[in-house]
PDB file of N, CA and C in Angstrom:
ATOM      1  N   UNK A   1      46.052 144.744  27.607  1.00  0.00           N
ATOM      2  CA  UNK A   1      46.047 143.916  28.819  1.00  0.00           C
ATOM      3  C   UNK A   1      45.128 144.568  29.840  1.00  0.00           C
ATOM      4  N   UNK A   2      44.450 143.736  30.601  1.00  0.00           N
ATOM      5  CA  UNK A   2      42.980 144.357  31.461  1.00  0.00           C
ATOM      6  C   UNK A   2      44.118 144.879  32.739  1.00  0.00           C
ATOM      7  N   UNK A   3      43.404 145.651  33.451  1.00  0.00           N
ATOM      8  CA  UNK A   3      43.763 146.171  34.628  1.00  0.00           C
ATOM      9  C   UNK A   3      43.894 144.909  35.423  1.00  0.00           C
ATOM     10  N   UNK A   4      43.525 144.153  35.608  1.00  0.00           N
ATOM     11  CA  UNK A   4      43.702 143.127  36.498  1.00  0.00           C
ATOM     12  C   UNK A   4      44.710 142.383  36.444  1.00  0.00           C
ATOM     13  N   UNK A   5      44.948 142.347  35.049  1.00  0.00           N
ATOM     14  CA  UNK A   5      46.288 141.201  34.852  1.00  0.00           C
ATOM     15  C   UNK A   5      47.276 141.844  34.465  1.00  0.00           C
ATOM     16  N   UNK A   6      47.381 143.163  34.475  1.00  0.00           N
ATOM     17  CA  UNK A   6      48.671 144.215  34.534  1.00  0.00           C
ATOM     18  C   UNK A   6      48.934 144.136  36.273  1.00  0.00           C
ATOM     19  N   UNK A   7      47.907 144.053  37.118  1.00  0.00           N
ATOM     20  CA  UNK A   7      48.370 144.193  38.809  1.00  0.00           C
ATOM     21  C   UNK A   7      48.874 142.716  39.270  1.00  0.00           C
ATOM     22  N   UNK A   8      48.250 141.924  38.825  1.00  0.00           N
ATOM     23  CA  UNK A   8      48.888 140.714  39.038  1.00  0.00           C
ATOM     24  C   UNK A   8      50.200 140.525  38.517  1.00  0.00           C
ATOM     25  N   UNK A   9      50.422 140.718  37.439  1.00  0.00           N
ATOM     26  CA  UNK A   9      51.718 140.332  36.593  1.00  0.00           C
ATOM     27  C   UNK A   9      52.567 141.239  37.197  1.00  0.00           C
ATOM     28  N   UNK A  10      52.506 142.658  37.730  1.00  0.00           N
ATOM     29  CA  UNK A  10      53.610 143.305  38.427  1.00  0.00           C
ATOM     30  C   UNK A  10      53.579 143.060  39.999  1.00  0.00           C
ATOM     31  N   UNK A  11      53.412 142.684  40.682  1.00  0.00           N
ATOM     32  CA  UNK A  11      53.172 141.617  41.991  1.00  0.00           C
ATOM     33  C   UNK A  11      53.229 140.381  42.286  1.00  0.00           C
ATOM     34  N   UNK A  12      53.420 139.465  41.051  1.00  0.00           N
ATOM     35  CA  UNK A  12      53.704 138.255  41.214  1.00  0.00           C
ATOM     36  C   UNK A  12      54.338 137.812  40.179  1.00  0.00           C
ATOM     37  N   UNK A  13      55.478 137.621  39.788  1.00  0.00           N
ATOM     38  CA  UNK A  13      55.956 137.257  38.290  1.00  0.00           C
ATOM     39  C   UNK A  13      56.229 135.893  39.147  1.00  0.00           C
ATOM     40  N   UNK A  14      55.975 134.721  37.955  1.00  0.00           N
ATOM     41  CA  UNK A  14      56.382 133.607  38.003  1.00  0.00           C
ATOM     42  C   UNK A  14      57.648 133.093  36.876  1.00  0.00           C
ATOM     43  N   UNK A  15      58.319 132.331  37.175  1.00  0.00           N
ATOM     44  CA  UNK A  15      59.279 132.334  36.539  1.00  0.00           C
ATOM     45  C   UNK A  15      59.708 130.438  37.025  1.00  0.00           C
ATOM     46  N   UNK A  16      59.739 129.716  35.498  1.00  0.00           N
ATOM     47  CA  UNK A  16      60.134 128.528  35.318  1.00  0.00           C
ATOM     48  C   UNK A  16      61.000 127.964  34.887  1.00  0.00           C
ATOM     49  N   UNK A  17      62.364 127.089  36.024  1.00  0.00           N
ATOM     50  CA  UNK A  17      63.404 126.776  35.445  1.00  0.00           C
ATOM     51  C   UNK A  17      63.670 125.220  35.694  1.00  0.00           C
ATOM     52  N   UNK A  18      64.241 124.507  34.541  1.00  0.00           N
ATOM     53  CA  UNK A  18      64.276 122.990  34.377  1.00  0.00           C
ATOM     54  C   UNK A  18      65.858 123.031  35.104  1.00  0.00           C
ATOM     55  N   UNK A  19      65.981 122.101  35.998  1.00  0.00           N
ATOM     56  CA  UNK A  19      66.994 121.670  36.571  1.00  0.00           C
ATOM     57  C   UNK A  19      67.558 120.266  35.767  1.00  0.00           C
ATOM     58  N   UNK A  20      68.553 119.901  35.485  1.00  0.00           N
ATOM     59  CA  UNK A  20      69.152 118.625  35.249  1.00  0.00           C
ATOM     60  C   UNK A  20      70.028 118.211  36.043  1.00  0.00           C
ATOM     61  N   UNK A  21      69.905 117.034  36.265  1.00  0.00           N
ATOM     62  CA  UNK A  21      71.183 116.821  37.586  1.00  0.00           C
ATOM     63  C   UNK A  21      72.495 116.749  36.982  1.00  0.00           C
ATOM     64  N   UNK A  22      73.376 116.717  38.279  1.00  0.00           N
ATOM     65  CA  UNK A  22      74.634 116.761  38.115  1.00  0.00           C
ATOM     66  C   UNK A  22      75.179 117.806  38.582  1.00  0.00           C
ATOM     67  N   UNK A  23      74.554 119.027  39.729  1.00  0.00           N
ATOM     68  CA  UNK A  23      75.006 119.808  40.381  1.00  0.00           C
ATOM     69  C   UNK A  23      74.841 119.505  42.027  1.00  0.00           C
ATOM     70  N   UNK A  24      75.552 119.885  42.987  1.00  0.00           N
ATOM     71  CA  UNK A  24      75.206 119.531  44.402  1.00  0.00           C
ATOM     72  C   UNK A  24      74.544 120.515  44.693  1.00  0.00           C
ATOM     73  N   UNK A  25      73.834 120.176  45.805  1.00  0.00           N
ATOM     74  CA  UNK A  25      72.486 121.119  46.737  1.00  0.00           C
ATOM     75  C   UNK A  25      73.138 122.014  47.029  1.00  0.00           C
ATOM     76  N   UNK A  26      74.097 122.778  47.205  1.00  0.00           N
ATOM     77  CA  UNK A  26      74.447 124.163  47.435  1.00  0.00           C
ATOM     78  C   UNK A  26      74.644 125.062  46.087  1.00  0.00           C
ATOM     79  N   UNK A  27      74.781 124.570  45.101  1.00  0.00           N
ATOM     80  CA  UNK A  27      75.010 125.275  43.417  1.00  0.00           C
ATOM     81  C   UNK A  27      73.596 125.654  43.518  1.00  0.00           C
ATOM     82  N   UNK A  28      72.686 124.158  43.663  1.00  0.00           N
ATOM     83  CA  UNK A  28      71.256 124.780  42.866  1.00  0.00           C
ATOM     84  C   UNK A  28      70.327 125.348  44.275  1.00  0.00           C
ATOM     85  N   UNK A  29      70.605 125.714  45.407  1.00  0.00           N
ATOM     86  CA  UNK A  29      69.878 126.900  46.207  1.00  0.00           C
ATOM     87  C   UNK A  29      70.755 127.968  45.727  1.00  0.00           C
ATOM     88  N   UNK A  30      72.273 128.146  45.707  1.00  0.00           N
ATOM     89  CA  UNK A  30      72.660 129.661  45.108  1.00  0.00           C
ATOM     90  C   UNK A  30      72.224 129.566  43.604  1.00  0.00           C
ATOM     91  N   UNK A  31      71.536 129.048  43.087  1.00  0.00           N
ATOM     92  CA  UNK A  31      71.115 129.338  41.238  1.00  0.00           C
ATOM     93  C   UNK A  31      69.623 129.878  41.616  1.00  0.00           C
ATOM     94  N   UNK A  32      68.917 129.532  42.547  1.00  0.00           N
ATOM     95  CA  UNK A  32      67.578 129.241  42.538  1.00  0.00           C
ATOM     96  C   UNK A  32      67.592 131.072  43.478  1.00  0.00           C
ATOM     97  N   UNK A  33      68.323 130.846  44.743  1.00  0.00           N
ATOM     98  CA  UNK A  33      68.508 132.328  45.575  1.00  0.00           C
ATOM     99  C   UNK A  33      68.484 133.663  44.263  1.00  0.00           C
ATOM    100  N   UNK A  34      69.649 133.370  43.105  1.00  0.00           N
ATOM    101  CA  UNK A  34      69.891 134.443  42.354  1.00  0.00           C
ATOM    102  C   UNK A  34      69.195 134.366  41.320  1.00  0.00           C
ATOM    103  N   UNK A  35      68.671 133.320  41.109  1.00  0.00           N
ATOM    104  CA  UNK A  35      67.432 133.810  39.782  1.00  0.00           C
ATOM    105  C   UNK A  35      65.902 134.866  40.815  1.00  0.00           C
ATOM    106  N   UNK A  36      65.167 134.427  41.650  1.00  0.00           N
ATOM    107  CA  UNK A  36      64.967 134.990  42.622  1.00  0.00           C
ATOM    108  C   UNK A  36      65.552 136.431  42.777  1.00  0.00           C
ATOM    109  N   UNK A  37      66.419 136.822  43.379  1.00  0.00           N
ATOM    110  CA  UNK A  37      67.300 138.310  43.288  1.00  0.00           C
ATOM    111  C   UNK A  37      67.065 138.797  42.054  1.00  0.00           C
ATOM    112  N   UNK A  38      67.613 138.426  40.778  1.00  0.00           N
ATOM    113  CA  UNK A  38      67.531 138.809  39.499  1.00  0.00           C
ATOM    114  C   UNK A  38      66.582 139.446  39.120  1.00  0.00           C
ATOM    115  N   UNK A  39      65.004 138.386  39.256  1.00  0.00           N
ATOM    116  CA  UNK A  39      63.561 138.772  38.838  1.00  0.00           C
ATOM    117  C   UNK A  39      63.229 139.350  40.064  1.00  0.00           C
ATOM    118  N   UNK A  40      63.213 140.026  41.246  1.00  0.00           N
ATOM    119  CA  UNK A  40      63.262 141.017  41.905  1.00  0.00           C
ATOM    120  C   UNK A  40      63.739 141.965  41.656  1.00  0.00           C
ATOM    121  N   UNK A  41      64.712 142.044  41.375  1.00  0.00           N
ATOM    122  CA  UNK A  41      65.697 143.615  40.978  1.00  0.00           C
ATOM    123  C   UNK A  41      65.025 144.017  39.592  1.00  0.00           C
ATOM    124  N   UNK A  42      65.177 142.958  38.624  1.00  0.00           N
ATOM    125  CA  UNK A  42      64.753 143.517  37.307  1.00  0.00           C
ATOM    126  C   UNK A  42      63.416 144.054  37.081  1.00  0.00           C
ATOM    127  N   UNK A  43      62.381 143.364  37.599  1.00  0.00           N
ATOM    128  CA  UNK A  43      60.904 143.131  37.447  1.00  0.00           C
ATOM    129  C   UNK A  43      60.603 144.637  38.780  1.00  0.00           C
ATOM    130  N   UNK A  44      61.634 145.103  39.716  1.00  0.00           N
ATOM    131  CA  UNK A  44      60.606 145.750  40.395  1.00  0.00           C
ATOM    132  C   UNK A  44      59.694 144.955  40.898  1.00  0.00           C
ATOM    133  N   UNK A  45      59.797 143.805  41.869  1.00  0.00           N
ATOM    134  CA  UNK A  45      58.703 142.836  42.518  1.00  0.00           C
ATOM    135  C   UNK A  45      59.235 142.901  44.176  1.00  0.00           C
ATOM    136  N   UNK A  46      58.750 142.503  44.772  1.00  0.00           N
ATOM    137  CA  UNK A  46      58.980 142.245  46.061  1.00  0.00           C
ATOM    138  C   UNK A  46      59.562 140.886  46.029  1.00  0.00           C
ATOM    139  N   UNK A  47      60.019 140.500  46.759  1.00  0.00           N
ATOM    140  CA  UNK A  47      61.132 139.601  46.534  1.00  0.00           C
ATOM    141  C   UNK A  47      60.250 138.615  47.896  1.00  0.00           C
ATOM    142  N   UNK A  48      59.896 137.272  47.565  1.00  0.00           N
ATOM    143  CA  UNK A  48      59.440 136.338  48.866  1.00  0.00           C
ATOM    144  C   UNK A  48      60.333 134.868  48.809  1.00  0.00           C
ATOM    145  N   UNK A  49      60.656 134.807  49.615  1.00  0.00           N
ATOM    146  CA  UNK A  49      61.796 133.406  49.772  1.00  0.00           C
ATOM    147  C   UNK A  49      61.576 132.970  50.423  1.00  0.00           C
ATOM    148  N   UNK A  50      61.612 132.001  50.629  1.00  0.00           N
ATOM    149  CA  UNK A  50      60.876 130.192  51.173  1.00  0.00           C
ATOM    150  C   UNK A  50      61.837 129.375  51.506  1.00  0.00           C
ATOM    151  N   UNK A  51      62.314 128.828  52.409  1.00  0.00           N
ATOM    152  CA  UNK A  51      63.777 127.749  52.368  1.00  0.00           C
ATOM    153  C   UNK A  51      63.151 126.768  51.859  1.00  0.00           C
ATOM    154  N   UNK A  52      63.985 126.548  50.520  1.00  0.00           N
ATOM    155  CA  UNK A  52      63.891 125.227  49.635  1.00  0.00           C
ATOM    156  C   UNK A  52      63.558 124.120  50.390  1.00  0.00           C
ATOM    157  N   UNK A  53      62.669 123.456  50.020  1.00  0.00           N
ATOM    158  CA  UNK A  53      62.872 121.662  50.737  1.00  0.00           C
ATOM    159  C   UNK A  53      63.883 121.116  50.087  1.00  0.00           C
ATOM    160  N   UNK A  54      64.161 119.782  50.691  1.00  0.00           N
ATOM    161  CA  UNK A  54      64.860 118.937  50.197  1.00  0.00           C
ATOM    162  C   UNK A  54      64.588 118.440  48.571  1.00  0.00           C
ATOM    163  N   UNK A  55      63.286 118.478  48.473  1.00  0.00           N
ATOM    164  CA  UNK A  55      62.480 118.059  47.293  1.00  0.00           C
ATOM    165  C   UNK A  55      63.069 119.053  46.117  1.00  0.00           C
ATOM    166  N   UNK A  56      63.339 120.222  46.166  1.00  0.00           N
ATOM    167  CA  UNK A  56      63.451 120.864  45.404  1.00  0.00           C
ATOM    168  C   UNK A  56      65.181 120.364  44.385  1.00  0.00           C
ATOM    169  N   UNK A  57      66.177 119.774  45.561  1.00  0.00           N
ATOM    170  CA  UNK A  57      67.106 120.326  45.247  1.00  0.00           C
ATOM    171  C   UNK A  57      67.356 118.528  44.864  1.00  0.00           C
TER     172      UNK A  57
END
């Protein structure tokens, strides 16, 4: 892996999760808050949080 995409990948991990409905807007900001926490703690990343839009949830 090049130097470049070893500094990126430890500074920005992206991480993709499929929602299905049938949960209320407070389940899926605390699912979305702790996946977030999770891949911060685990990954060693800096952690950046955004208040969800409406859109999200």
């Amino acid at each position: 892996m090049s130097q470049t995409l070893k500094r990126s990948a430890k500074t920005m991990p992206i991480i993709q999760v499929t929602l299905v409905e049938g949960h209320d807007d407070a389940v899926v900001a605390n699912f979305i808050k702790e996946i977030a926490h999770t891949a911060s703690r685990t990954l060693d990343a800096i952690l950046h949080l955004a208040k969800a839009s409406a859109s999200f949830l």
